[in-house]
PDBML (XML) file of the C-alpha atoms, coordinates in Angstrom:
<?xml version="1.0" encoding="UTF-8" ?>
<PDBx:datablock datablockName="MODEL"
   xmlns:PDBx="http://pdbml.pdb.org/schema/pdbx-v50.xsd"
   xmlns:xsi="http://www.w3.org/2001/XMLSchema-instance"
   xsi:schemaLocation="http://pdbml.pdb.org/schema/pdbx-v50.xsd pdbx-v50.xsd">
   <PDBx:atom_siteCategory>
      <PDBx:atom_site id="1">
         <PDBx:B_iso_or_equiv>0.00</PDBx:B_iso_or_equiv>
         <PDBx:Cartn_x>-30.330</PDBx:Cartn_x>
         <PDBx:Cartn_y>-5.960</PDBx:Cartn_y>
         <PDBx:Cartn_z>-120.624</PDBx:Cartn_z>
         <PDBx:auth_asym_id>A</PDBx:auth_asym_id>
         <PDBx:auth_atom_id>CA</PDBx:auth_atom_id>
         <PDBx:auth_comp_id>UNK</PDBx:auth_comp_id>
         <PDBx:auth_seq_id>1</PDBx:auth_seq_id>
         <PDBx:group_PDB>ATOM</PDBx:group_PDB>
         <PDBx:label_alt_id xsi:nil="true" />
         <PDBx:label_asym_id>A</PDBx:label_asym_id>
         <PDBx:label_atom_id>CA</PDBx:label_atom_id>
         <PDBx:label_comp_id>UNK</PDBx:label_comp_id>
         <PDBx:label_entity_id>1</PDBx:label_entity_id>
         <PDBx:label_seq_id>1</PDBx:label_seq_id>
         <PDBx:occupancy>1.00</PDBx:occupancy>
         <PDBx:pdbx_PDB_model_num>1</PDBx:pdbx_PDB_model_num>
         <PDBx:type_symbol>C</PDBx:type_symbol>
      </PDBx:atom_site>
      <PDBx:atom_site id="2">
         <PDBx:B_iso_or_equiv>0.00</PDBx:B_iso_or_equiv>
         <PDBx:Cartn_x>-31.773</PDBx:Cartn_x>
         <PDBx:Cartn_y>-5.494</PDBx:Cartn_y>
         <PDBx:Cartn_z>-124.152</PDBx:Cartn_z>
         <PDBx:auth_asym_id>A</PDBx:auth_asym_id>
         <PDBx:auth_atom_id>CA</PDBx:auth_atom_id>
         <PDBx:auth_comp_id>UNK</PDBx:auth_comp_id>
         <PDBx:auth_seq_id>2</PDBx:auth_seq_id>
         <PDBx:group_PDB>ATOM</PDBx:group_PDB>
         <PDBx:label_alt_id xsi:nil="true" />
         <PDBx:label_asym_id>A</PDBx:label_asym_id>
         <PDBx:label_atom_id>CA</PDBx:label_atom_id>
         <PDBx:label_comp_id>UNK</PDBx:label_comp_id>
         <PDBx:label_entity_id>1</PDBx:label_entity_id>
         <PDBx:label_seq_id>2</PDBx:label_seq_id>
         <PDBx:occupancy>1.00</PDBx:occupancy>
         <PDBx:pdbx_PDB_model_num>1</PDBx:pdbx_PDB_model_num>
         <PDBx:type_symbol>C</PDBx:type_symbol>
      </PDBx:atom_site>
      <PDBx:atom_site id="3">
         <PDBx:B_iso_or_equiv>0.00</PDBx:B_iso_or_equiv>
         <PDBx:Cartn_x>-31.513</PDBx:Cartn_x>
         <PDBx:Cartn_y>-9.044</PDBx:Cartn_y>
         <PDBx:Cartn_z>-125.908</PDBx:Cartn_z>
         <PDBx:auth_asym_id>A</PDBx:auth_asym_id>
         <PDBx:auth_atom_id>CA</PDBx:auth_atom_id>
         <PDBx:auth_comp_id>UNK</PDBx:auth_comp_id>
         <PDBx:auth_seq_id>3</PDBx:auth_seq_id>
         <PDBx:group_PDB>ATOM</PDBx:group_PDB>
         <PDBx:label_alt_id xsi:nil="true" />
         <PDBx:label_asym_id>A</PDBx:label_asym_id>
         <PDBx:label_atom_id>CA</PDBx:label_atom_id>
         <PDBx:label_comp_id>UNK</PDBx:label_comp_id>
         <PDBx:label_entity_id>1</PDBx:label_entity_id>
         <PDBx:label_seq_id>3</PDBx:label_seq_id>
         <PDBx:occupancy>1.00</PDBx:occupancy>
         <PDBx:pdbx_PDB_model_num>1</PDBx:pdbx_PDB_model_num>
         <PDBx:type_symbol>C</PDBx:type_symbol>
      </PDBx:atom_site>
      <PDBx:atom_site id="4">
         <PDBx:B_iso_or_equiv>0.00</PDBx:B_iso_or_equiv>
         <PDBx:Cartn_x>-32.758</PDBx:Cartn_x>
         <PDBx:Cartn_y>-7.801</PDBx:Cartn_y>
         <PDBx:Cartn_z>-129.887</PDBx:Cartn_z>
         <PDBx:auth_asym_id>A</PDBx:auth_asym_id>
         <PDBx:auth_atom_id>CA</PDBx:auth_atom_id>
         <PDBx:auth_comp_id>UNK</PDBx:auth_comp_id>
         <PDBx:auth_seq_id>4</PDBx:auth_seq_id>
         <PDBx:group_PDB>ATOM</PDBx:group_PDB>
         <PDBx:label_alt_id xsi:nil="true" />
         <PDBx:label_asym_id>A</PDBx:label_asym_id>
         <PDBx:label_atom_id>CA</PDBx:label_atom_id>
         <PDBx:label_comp_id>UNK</PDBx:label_comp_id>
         <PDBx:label_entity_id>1</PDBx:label_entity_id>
         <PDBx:label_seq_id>4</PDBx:label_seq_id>
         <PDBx:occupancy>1.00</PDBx:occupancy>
         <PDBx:pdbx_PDB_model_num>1</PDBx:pdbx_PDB_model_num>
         <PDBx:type_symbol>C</PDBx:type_symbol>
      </PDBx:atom_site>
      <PDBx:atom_site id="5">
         <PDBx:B_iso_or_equiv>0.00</PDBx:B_iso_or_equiv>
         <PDBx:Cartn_x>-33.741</PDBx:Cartn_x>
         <PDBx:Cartn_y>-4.817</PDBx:Cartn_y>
         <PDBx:Cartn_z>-131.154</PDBx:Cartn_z>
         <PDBx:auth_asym_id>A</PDBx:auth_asym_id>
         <PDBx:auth_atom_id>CA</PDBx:auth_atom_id>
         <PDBx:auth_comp_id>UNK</PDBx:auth_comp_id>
         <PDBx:auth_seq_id>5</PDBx:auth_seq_id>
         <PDBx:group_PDB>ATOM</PDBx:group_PDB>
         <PDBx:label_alt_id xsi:nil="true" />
         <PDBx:label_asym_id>A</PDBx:label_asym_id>
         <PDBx:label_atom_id>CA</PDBx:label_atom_id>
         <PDBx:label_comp_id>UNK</PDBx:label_comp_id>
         <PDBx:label_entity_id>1</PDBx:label_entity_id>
         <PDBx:label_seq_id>5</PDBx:label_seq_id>
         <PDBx:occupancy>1.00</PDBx:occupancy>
         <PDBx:pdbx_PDB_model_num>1</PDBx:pdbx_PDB_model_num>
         <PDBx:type_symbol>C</PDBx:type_symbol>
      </PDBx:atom_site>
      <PDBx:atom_site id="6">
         <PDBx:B_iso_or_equiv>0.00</PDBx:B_iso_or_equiv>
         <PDBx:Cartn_x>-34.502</PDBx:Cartn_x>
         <PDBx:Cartn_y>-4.373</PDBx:Cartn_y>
         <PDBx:Cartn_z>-134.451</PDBx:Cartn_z>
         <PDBx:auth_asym_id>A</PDBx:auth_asym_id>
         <PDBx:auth_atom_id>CA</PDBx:auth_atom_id>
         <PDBx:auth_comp_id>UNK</PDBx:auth_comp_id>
         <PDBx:auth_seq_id>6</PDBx:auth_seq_id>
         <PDBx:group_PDB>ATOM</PDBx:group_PDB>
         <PDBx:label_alt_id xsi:nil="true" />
         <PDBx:label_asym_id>A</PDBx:label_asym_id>
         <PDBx:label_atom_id>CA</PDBx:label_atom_id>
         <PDBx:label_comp_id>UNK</PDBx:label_comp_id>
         <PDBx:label_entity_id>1</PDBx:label_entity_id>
         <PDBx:label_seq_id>6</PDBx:label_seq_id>
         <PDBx:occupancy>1.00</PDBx:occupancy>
         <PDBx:pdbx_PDB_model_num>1</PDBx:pdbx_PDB_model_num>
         <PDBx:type_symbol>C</PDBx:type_symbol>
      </PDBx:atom_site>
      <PDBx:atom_site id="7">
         <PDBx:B_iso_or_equiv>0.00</PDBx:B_iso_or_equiv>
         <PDBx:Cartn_x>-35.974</PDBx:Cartn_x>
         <PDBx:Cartn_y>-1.558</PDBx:Cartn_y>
         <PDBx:Cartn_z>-136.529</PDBx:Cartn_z>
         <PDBx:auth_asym_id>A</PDBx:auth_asym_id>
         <PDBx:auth_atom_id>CA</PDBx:auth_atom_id>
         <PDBx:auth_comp_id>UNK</PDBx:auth_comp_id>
         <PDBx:auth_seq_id>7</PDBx:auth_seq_id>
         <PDBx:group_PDB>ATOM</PDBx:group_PDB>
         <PDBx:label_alt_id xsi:nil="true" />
         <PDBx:label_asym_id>A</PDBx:label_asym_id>
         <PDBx:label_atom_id>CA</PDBx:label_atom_id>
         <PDBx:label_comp_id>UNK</PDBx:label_comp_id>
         <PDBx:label_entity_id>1</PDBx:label_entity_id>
         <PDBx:label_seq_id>7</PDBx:label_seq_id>
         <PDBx:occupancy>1.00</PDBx:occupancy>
         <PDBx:pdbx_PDB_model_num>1</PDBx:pdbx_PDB_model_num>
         <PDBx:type_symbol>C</PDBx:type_symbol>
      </PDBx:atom_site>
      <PDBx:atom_site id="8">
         <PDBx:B_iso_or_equiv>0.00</PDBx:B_iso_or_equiv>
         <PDBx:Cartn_x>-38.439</PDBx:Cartn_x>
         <PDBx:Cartn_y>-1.775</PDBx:Cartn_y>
         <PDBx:Cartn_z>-139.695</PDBx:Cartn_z>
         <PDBx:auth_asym_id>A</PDBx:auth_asym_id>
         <PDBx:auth_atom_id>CA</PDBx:auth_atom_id>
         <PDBx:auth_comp_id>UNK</PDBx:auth_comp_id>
         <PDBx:auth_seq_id>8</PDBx:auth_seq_id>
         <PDBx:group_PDB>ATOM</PDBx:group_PDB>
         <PDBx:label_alt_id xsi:nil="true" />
         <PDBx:label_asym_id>A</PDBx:label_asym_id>
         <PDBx:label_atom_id>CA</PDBx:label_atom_id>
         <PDBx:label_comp_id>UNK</PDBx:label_comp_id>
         <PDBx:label_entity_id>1</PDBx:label_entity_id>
         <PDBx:label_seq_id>8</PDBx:label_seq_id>
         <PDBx:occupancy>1.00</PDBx:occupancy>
         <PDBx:pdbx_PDB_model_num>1</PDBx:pdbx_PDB_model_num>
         <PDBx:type_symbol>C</PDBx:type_symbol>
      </PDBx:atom_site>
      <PDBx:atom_site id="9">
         <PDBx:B_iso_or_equiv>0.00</PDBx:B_iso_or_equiv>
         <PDBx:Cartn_x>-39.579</PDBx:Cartn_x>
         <PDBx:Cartn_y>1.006</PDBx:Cartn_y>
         <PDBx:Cartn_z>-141.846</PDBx:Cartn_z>
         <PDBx:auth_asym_id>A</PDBx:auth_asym_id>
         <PDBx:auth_atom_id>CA</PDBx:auth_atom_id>
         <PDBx:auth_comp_id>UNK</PDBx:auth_comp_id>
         <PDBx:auth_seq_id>9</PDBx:auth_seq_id>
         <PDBx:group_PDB>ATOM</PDBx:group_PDB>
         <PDBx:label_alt_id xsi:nil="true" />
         <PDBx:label_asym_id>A</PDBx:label_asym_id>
         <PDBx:label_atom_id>CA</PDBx:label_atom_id>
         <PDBx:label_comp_id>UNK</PDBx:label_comp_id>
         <PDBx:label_entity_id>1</PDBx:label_entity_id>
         <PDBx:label_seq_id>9</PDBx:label_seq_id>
         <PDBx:occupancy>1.00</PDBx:occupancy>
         <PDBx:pdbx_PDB_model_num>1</PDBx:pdbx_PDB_model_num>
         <PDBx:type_symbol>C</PDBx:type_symbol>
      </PDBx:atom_site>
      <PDBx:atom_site id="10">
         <PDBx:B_iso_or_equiv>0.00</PDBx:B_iso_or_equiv>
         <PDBx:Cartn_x>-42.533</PDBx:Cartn_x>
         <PDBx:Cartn_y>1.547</PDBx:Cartn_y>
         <PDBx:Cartn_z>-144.171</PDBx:Cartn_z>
         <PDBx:auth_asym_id>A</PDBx:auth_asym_id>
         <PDBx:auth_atom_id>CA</PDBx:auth_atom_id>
         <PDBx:auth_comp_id>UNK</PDBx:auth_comp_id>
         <PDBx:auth_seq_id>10</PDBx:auth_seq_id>
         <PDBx:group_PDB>ATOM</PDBx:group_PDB>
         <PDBx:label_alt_id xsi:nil="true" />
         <PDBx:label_asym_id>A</PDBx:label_asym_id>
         <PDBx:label_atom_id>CA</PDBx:label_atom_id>
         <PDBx:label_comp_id>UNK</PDBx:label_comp_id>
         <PDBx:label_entity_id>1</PDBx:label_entity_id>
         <PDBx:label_seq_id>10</PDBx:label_seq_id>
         <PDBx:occupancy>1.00</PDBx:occupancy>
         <PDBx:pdbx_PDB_model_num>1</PDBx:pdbx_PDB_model_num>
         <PDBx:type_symbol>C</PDBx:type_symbol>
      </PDBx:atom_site>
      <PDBx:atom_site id="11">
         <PDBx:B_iso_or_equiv>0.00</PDBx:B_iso_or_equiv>
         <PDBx:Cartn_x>-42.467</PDBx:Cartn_x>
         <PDBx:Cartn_y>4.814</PDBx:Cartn_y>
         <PDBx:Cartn_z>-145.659</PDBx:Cartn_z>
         <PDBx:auth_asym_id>A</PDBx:auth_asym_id>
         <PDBx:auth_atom_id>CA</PDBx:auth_atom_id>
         <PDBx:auth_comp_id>UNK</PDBx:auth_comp_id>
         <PDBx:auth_seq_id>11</PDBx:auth_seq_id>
         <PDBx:group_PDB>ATOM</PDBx:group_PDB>
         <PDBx:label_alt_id xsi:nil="true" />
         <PDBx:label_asym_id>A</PDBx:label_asym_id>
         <PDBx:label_atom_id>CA</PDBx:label_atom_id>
         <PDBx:label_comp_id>UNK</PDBx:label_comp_id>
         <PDBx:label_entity_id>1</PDBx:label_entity_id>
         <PDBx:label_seq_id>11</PDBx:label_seq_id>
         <PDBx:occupancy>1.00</PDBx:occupancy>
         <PDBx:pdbx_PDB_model_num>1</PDBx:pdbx_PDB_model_num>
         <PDBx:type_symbol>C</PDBx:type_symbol>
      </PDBx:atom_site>
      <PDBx:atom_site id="12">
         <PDBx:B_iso_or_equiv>0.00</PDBx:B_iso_or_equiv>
         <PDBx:Cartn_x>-41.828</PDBx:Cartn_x>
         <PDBx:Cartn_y>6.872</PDBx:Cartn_y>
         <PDBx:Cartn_z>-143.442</PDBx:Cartn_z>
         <PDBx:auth_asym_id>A</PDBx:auth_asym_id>
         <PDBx:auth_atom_id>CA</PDBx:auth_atom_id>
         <PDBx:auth_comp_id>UNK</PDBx:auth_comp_id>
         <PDBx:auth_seq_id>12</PDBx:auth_seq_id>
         <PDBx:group_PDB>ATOM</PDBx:group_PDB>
         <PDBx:label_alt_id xsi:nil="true" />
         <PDBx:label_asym_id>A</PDBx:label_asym_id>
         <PDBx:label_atom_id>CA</PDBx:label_atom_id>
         <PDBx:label_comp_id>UNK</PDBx:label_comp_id>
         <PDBx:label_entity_id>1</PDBx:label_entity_id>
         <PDBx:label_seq_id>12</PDBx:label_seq_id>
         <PDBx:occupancy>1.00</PDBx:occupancy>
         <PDBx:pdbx_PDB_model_num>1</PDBx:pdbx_PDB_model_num>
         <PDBx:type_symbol>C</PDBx:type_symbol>
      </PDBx:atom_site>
      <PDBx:atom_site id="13">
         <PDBx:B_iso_or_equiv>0.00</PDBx:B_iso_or_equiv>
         <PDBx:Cartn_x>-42.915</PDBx:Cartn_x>
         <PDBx:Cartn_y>5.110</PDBx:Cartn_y>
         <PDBx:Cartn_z>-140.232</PDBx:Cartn_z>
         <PDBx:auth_asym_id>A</PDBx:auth_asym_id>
         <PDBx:auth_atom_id>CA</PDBx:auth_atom_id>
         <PDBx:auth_comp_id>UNK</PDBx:auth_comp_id>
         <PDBx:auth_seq_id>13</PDBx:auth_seq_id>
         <PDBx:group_PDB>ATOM</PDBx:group_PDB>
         <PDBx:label_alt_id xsi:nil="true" />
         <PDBx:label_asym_id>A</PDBx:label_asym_id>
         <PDBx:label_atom_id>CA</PDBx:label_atom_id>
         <PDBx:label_comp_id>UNK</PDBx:label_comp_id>
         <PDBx:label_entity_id>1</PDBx:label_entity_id>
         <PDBx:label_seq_id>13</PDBx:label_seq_id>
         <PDBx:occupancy>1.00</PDBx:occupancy>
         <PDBx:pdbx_PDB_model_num>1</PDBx:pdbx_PDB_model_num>
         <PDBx:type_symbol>C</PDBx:type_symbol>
      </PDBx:atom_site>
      <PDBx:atom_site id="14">
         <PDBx:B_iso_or_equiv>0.00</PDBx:B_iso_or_equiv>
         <PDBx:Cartn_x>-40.441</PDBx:Cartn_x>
         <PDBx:Cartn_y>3.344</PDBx:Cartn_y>
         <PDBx:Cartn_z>-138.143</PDBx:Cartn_z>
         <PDBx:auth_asym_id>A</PDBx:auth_asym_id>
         <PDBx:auth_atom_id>CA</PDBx:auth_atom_id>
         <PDBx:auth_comp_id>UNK</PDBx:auth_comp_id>
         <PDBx:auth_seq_id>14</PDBx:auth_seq_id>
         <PDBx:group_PDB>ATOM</PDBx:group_PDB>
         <PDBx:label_alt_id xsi:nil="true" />
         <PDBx:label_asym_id>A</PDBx:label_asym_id>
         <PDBx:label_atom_id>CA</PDBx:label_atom_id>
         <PDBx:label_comp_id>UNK</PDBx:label_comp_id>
         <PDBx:label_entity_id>1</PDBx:label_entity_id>
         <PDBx:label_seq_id>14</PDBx:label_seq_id>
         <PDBx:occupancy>1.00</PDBx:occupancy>
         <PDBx:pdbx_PDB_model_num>1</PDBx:pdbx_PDB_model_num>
         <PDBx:type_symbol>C</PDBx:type_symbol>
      </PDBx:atom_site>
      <PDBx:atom_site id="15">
         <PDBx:B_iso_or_equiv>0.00</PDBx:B_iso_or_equiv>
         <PDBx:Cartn_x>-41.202</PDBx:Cartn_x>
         <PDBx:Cartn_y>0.346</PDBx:Cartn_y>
         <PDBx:Cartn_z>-135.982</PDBx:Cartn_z>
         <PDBx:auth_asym_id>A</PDBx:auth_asym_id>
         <PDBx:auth_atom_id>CA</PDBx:auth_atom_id>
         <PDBx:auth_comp_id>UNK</PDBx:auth_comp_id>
         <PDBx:auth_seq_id>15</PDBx:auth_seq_id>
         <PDBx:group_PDB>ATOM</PDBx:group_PDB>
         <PDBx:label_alt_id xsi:nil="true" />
         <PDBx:label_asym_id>A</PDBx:label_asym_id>
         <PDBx:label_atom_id>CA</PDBx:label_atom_id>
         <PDBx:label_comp_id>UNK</PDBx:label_comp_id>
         <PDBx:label_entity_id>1</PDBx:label_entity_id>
         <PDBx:label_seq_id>15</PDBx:label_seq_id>
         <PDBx:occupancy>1.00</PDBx:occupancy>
         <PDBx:pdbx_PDB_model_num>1</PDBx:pdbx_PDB_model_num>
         <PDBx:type_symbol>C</PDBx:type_symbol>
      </PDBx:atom_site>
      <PDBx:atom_site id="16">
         <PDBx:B_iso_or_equiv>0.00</PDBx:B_iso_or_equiv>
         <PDBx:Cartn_x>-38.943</PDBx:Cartn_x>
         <PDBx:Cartn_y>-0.527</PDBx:Cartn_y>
         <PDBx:Cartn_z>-133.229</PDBx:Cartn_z>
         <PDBx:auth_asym_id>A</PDBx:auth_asym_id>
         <PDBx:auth_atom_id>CA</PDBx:auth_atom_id>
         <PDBx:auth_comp_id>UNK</PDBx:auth_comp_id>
         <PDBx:auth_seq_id>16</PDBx:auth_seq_id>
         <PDBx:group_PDB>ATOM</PDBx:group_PDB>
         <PDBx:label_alt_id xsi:nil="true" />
         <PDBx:label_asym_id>A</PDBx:label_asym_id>
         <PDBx:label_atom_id>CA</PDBx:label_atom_id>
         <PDBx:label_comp_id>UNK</PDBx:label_comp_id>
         <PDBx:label_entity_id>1</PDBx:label_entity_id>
         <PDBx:label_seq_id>16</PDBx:label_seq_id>
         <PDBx:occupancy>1.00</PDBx:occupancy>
         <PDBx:pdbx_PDB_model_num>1</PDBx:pdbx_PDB_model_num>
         <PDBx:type_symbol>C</PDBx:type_symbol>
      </PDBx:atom_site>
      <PDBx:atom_site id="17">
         <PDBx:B_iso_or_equiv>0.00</PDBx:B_iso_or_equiv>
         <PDBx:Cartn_x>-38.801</PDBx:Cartn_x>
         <PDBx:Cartn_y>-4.191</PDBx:Cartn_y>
         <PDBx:Cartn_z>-131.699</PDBx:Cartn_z>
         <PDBx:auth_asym_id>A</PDBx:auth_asym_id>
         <PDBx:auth_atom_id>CA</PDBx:auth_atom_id>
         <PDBx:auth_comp_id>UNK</PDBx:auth_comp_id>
         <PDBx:auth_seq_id>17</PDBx:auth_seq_id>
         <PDBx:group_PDB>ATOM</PDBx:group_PDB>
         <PDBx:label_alt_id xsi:nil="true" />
         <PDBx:label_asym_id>A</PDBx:label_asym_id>
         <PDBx:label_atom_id>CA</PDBx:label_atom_id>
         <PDBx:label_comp_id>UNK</PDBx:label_comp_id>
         <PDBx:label_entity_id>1</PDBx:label_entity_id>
         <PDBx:label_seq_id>17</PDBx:label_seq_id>
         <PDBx:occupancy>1.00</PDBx:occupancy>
         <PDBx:pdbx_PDB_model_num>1</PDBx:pdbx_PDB_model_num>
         <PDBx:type_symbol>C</PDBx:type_symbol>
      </PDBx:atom_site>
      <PDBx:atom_site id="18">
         <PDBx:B_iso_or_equiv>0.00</PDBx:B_iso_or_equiv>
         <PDBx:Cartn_x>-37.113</PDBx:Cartn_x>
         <PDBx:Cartn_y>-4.347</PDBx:Cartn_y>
         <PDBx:Cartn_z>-128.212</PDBx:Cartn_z>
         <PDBx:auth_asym_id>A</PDBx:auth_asym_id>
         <PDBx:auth_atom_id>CA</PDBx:auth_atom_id>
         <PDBx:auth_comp_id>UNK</PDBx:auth_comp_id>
         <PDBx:auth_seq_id>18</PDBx:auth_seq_id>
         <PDBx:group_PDB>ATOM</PDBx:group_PDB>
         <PDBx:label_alt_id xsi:nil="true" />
         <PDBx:label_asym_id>A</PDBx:label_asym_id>
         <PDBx:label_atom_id>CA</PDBx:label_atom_id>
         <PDBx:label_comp_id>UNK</PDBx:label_comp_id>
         <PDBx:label_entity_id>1</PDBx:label_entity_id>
         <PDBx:label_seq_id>18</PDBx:label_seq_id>
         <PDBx:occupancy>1.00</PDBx:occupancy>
         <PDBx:pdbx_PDB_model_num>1</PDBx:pdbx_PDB_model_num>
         <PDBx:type_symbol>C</PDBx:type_symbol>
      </PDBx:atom_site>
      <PDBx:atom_site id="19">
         <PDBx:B_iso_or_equiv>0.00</PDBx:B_iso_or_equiv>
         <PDBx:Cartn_x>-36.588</PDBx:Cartn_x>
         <PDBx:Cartn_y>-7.329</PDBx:Cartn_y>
         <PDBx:Cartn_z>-126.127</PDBx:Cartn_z>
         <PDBx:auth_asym_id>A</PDBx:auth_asym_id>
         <PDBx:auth_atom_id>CA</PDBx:auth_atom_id>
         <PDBx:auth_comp_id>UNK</PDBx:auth_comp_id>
         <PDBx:auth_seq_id>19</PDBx:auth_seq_id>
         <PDBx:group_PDB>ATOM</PDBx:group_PDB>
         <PDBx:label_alt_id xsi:nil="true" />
         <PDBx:label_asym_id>A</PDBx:label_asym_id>
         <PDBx:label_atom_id>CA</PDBx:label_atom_id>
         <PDBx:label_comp_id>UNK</PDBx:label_comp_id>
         <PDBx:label_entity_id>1</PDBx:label_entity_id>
         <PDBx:label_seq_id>19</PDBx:label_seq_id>
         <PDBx:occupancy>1.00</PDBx:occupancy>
         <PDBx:pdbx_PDB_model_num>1</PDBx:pdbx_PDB_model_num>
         <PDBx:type_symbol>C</PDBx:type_symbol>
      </PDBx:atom_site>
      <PDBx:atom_site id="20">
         <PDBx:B_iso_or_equiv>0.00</PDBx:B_iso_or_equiv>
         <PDBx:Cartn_x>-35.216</PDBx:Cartn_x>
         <PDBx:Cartn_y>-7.223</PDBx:Cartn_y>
         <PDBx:Cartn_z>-123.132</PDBx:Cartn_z>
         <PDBx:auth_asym_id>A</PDBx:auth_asym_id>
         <PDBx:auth_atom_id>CA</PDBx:auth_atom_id>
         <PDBx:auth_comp_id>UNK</PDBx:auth_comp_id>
         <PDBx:auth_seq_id>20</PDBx:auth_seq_id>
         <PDBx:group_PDB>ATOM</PDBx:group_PDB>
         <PDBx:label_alt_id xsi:nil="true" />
         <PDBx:label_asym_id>A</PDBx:label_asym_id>
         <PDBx:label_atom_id>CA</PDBx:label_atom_id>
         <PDBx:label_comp_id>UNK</PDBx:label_comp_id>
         <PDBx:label_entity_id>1</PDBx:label_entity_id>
         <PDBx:label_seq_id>20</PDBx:label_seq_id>
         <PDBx:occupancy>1.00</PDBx:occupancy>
         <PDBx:pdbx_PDB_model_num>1</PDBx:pdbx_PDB_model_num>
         <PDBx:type_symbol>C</PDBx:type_symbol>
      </PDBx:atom_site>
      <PDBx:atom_site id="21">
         <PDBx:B_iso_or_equiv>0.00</PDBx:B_iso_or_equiv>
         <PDBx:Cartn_x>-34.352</PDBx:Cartn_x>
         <PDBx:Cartn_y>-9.195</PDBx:Cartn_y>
         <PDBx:Cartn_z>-119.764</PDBx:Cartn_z>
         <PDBx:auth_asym_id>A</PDBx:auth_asym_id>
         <PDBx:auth_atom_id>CA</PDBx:auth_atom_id>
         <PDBx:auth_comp_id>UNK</PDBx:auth_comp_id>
         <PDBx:auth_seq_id>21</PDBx:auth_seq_id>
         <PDBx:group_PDB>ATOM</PDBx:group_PDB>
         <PDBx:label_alt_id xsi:nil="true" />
         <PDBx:label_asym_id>A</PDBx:label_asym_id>
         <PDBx:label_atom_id>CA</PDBx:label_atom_id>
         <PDBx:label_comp_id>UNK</PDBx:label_comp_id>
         <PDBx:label_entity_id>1</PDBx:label_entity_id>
         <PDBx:label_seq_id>21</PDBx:label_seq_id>
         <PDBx:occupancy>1.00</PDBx:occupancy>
         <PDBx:pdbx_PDB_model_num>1</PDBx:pdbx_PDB_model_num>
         <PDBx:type_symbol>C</PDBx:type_symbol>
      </PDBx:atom_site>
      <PDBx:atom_site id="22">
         <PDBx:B_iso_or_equiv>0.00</PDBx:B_iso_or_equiv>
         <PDBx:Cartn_x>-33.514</PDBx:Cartn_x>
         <PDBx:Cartn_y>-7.113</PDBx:Cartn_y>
         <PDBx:Cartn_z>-116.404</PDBx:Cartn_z>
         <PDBx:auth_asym_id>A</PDBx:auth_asym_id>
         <PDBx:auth_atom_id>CA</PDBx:auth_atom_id>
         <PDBx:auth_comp_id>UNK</PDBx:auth_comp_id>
         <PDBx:auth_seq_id>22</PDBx:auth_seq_id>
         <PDBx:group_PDB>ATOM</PDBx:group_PDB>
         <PDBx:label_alt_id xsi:nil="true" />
         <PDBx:label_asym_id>A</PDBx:label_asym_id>
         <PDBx:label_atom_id>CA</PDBx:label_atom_id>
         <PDBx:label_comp_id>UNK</PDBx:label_comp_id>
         <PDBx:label_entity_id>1</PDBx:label_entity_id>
         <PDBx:label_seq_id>22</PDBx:label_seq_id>
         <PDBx:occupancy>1.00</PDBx:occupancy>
         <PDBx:pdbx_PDB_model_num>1</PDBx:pdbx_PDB_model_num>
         <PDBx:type_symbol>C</PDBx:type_symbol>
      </PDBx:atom_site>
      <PDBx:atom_site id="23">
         <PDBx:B_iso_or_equiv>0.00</PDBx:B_iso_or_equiv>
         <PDBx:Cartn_x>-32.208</PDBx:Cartn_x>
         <PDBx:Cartn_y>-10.290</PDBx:Cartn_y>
         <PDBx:Cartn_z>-114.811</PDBx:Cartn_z>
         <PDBx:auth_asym_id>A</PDBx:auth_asym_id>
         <PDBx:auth_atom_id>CA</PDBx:auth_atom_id>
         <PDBx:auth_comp_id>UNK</PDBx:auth_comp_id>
         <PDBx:auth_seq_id>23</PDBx:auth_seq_id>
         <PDBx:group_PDB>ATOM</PDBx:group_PDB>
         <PDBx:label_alt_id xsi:nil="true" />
         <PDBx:label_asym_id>A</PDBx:label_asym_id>
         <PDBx:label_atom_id>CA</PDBx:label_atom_id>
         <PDBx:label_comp_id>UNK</PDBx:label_comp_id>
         <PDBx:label_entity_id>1</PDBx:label_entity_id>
         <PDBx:label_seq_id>23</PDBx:label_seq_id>
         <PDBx:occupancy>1.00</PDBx:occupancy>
         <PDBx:pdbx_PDB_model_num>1</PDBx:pdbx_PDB_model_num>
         <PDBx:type_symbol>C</PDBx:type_symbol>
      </PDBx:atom_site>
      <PDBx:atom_site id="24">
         <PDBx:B_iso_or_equiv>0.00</PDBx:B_iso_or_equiv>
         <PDBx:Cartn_x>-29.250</PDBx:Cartn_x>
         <PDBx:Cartn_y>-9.645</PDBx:Cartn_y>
         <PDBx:Cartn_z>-118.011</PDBx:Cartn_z>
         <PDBx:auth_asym_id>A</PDBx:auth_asym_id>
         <PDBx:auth_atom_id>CA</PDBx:auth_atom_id>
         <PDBx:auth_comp_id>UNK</PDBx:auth_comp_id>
         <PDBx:auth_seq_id>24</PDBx:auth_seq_id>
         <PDBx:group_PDB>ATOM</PDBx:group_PDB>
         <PDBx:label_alt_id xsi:nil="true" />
         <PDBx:label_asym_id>A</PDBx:label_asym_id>
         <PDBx:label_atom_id>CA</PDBx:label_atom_id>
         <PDBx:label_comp_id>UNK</PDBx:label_comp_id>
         <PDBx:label_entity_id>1</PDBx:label_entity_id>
         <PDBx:label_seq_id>24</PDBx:label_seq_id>
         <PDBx:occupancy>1.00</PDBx:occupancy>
         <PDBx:pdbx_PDB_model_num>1</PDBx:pdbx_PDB_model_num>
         <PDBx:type_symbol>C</PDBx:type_symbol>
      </PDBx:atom_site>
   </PDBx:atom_siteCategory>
</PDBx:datablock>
């Protein structure tokens, strides 16, 4: 059910974006 998920570093820290939709 995950819709986007996108990942985004500075330096050494990660930052994870996750969407998601349990009807999907």
């Amino acid at each position: 059910g995950i819709v986007s998920l996108r990942i985004f570093r500075e330096g050494l820290t990660l930052f994870m974006i996750v969407e998601s939709d349990s009807s999907l």
